[in-house]
C-alpha atoms as a PDB file:
ATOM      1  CA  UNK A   1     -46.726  -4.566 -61.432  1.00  0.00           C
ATOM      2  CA  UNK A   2     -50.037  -5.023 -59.445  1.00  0.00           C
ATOM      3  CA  UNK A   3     -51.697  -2.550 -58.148  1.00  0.00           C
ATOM      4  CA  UNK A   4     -52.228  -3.594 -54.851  1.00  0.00           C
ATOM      5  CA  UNK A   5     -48.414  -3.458 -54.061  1.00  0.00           C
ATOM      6  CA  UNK A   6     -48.762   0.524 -53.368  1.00  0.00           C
ATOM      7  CA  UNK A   7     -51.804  -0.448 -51.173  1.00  0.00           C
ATOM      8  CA  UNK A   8     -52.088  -0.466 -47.378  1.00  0.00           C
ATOM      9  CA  UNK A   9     -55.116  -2.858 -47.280  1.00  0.00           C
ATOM     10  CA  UNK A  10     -55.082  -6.661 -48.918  1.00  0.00           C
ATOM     11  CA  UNK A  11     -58.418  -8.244 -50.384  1.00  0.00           C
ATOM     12  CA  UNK A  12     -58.941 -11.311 -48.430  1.00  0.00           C
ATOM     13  CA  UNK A  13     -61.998 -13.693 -50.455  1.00  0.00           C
ATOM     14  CA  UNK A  14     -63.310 -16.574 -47.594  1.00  0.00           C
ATOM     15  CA  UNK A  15     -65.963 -18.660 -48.319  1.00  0.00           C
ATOM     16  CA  UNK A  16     -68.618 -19.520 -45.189  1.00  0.00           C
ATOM     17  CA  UNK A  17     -71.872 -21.387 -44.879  1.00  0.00           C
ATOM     18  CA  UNK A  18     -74.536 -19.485 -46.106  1.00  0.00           C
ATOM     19  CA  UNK A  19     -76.867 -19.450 -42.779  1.00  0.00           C
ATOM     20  CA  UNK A  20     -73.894 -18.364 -41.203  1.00  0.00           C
ATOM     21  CA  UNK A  21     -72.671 -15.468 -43.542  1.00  0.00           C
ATOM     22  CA  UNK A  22     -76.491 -14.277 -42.591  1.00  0.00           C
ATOM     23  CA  UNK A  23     -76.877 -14.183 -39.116  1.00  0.00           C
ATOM     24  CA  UNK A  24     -73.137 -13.168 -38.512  1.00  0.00           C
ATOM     25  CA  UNK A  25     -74.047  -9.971 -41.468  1.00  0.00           C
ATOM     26  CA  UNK A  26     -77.107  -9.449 -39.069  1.00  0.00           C
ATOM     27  CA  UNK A  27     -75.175  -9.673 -35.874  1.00  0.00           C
ATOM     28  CA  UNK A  28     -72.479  -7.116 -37.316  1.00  0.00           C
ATOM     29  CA  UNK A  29     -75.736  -4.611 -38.642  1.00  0.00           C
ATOM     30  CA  UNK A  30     -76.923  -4.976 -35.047  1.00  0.00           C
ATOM     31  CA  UNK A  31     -73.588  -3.139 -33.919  1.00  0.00           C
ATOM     32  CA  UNK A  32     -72.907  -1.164 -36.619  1.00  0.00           C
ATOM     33  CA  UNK A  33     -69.776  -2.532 -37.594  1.00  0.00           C
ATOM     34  CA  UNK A  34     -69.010  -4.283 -41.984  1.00  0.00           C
ATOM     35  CA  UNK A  35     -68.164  -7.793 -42.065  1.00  0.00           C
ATOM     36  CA  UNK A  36     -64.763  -6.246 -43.100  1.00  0.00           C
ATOM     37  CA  UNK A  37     -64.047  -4.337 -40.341  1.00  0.00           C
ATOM     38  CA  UNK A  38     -65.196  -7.202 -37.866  1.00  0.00           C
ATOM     39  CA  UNK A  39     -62.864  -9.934 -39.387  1.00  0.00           C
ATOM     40  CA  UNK A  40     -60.259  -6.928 -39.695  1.00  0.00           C
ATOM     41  CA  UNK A  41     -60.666  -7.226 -35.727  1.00  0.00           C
ATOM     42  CA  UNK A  42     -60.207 -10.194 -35.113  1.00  0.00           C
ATOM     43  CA  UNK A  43     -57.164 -10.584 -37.451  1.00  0.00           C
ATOM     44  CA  UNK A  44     -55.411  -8.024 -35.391  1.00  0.00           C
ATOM     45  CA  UNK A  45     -56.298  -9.569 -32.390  1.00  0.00           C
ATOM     46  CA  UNK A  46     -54.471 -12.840 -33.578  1.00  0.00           C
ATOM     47  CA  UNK A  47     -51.068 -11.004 -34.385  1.00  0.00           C
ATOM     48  CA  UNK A  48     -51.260  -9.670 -31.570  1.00  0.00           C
ATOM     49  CA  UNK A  49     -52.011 -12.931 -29.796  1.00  0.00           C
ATOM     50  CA  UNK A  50     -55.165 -11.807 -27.378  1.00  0.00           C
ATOM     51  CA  UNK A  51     -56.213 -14.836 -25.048  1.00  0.00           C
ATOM     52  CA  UNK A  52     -59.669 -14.818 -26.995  1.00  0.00           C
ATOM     53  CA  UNK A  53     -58.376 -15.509 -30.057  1.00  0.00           C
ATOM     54  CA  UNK A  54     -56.584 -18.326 -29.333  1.00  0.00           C
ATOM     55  CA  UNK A  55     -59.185 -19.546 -27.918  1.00  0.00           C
ATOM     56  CA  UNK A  56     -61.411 -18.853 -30.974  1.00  0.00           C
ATOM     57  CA  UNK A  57     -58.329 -20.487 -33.075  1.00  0.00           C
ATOM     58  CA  UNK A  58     -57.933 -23.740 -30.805  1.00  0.00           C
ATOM     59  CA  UNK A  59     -61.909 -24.612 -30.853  1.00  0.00           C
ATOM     60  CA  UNK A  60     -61.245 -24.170 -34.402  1.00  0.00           C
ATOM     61  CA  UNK A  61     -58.588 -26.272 -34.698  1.00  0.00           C
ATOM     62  CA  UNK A  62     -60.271 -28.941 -32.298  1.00  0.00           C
ATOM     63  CA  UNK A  63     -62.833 -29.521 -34.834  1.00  0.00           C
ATOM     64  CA  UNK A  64     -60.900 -29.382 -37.906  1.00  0.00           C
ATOM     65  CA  UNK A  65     -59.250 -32.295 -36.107  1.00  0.00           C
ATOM     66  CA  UNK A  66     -62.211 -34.123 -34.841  1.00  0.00           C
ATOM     67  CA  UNK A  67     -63.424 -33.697 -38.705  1.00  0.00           C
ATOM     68  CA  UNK A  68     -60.459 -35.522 -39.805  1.00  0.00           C
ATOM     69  CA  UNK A  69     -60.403 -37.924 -37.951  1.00  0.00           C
ATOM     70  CA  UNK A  70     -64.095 -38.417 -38.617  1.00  0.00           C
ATOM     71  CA  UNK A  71     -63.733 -38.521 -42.587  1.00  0.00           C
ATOM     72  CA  UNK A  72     -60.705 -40.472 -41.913  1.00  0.00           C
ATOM     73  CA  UNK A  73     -62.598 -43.319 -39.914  1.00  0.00           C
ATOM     74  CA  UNK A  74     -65.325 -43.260 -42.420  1.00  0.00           C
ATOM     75  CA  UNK A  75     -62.838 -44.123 -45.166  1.00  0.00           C
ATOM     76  CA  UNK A  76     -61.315 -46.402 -43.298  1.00  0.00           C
ATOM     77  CA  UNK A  77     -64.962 -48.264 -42.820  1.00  0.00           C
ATOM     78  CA  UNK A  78     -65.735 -47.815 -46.333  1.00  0.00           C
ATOM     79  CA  UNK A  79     -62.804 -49.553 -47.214  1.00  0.00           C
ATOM     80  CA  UNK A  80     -63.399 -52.535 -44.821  1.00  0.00           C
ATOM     81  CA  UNK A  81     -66.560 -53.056 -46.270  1.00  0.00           C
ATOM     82  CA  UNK A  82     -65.270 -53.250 -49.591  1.00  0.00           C
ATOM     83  CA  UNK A  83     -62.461 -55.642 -48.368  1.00  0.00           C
ATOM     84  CA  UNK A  84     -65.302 -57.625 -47.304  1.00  0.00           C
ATOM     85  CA  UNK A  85     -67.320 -57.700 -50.280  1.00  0.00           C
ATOM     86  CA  UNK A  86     -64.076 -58.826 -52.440  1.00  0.00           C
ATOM     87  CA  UNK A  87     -63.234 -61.276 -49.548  1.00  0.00           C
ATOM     88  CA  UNK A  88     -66.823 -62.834 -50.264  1.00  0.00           C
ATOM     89  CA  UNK A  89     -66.736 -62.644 -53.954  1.00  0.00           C
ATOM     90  CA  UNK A  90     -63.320 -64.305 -53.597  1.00  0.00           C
ATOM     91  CA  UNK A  91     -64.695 -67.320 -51.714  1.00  0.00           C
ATOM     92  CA  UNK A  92     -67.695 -67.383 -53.980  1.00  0.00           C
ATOM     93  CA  UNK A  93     -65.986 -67.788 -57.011  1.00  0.00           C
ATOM     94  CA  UNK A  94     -63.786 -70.216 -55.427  1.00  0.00           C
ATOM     95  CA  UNK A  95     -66.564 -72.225 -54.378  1.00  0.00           C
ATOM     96  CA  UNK A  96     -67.774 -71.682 -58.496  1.00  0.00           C
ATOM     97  CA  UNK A  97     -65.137 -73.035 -59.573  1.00  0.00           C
ATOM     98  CA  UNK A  98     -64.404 -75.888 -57.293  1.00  0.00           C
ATOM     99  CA  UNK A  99     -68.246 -76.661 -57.519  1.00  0.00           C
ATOM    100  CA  UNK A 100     -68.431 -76.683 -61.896  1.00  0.00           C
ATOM    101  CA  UNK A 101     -64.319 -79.196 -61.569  1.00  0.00           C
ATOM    102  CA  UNK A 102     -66.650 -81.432 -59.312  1.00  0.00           C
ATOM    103  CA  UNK A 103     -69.422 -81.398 -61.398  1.00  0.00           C
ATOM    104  CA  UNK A 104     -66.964 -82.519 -64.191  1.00  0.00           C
ATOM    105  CA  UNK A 105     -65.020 -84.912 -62.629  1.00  0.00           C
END
């Protein structure tokens, strides 16, 4: 058995921009409160479903969304450029080839 099944508290491991993780660790020594205790916060505020929180959580999910749909219209512009490129390589070759059967005709 784990240990942490007799344990009130779960270890929670999140991984944030470094320039961020500094001047949020600043803002939280400013007020005296850990890192832990401020994301402990605002994960309570969530369950219990404060109006700032989903706020927080919507802007979040706003830009996860506008992200996606950025990466996804990137890819999708990557791979018209590539269709493009094989589209010309296409017609080059055929013009190759159609050039060298003249040639031997």
């Amino acid at each position: 058995m784990k240990g942490d099944l007799f344990q009130d508290d779960k270890g929670v491991h999140i991984k944030i921009k470094k320039d961020i993780h500094a001047h949020f660790r600043g803002e939280m020594f400013k007020m005296g409160l850990s890192m832990q205790e401020a994301f402990n916060e605002f994960a309570l505020q969530v369950v219990e479903g404060t109006k700032s929180s989903k706020q927080i959580l919507s802007v979040a999910a706003l830009k996860k969304m506008k992200s996606s749909i950025n990466e996804s219209e990137e890819k999708s512009s990557k791979r018209k450029k590539e269709k493009e490129i094989n589209d010309f390589d296409i017609d080059t070759l055929y013009e190759l080839i159609n050039t060298k059967i003249a040639e031997t005709k």
